[in-house]
C-alpha atoms as a PDB file:
ATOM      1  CA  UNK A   1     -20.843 -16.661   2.644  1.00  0.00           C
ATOM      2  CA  UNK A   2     -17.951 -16.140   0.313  1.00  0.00           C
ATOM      3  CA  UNK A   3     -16.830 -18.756  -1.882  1.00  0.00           C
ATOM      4  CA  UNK A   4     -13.372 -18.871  -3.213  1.00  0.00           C
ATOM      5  CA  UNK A   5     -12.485 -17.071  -6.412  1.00  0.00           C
ATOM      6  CA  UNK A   6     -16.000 -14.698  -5.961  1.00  0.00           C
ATOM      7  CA  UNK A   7     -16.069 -11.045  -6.147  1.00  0.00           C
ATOM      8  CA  UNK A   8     -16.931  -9.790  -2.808  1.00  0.00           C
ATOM      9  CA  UNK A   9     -19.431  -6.525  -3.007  1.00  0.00           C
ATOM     10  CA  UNK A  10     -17.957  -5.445  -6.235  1.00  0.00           C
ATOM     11  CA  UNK A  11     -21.821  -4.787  -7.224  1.00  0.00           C
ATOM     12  CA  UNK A  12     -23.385  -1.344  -8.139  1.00  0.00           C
ATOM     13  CA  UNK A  13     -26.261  -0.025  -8.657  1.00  0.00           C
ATOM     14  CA  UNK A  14     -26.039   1.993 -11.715  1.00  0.00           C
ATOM     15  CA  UNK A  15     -23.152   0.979 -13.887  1.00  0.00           C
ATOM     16  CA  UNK A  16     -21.711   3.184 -16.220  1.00  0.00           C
ATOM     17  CA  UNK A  17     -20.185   2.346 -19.815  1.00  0.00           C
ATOM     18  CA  UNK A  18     -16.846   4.783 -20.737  1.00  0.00           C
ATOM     19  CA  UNK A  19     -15.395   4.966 -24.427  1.00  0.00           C
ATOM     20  CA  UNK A  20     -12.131   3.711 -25.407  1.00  0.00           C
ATOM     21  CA  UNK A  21      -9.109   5.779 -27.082  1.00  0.00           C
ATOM     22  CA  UNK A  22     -10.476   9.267 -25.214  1.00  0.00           C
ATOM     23  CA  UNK A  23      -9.057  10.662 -22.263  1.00  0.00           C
ATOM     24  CA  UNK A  24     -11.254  10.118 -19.418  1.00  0.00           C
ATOM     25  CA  UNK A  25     -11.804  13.007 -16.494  1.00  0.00           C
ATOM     26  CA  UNK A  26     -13.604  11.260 -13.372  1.00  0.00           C
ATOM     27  CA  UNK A  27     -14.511  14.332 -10.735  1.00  0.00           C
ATOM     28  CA  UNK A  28     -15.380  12.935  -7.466  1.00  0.00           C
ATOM     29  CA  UNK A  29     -16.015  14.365  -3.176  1.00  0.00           C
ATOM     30  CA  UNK A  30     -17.701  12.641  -0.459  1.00  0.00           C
ATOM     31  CA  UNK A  31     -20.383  13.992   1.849  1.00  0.00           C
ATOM     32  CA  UNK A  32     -19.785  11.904   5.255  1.00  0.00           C
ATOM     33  CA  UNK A  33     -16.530  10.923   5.632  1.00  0.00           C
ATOM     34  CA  UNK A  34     -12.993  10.106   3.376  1.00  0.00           C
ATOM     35  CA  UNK A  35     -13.503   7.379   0.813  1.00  0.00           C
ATOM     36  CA  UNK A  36     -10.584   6.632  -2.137  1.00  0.00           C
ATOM     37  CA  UNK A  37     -12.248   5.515  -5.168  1.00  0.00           C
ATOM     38  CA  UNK A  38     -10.284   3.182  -7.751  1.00  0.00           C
ATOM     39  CA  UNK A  39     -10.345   0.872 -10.625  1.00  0.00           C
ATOM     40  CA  UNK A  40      -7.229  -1.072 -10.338  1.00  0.00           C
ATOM     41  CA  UNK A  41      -6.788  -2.964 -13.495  1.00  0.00           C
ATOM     42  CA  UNK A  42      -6.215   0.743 -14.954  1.00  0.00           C
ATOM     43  CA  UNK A  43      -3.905   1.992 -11.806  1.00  0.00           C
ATOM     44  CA  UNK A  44      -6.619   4.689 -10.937  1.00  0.00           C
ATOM     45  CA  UNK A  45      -7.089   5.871  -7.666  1.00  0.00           C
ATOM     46  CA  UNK A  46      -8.385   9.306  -6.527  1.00  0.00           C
ATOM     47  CA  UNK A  47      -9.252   9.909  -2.648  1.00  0.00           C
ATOM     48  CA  UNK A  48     -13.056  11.409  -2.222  1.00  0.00           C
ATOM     49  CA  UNK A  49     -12.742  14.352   0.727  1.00  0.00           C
ATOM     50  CA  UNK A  50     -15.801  16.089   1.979  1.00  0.00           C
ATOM     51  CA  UNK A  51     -16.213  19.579   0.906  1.00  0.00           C
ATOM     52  CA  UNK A  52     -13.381  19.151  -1.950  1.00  0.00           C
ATOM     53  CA  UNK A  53     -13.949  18.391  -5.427  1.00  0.00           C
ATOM     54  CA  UNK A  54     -11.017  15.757  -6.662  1.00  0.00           C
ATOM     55  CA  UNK A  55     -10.416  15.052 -10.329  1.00  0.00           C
ATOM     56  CA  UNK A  56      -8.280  12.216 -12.350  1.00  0.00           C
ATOM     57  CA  UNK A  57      -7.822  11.487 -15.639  1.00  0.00           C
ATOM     58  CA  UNK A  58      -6.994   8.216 -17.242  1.00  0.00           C
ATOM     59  CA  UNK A  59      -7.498   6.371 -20.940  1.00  0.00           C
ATOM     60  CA  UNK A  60      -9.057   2.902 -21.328  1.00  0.00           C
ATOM     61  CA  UNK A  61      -6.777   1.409 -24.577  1.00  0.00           C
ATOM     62  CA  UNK A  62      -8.924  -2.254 -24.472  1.00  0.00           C
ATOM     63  CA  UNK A  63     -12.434  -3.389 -23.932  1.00  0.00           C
ATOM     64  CA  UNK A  64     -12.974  -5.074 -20.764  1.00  0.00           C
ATOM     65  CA  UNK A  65     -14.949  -4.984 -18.093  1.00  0.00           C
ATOM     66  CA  UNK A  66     -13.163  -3.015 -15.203  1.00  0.00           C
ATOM     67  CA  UNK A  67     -14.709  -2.777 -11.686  1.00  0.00           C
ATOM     68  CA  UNK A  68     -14.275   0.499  -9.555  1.00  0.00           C
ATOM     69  CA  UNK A  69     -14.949   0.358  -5.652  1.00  0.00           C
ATOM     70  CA  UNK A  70     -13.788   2.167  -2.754  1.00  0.00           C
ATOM     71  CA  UNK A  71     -10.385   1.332  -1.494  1.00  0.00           C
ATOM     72  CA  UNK A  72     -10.802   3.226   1.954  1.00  0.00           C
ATOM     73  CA  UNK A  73     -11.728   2.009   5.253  1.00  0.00           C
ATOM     74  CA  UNK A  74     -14.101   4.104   6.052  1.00  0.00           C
ATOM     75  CA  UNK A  75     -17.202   4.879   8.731  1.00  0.00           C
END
């Protein structure tokens, strides 16, 4: 059951620490079917195709902790 004001699957797992104040280059593709990865607090998305390798770049200016997750419906 969810309960109000819970994160809902926002759980991973291997999490992944990124520096601040350097540019950032994520590369991501898909295997199965389209998925569109993104961390929103930063205003990155970047769709995941199969068979095509997709890159984005972005810059974390403040500690935090910033969850990614797929933003497609996919399946």
């Amino acid at each position: 059951d969810l309960k109000k004001n819970h994160f809902r699957l926002l759980d991973v797992d291997n999490r992944i620490i990124l520096p601040m104040n350097n540019q950032i280059r994520i590369l991501v593709t898909a295997t199965d079917v389209i998925h569109s990865w993104t961390i929103p607090s930063l205003g990155v998305k970047v769709d995941a195709n199969p068979g095509r390798l997709n890159q984005t770049n972005f810059f974390i200016n403040r500690p935090g902790i910033y969850y990614g997750q797929c933003s497609e419906i996919c399946g």
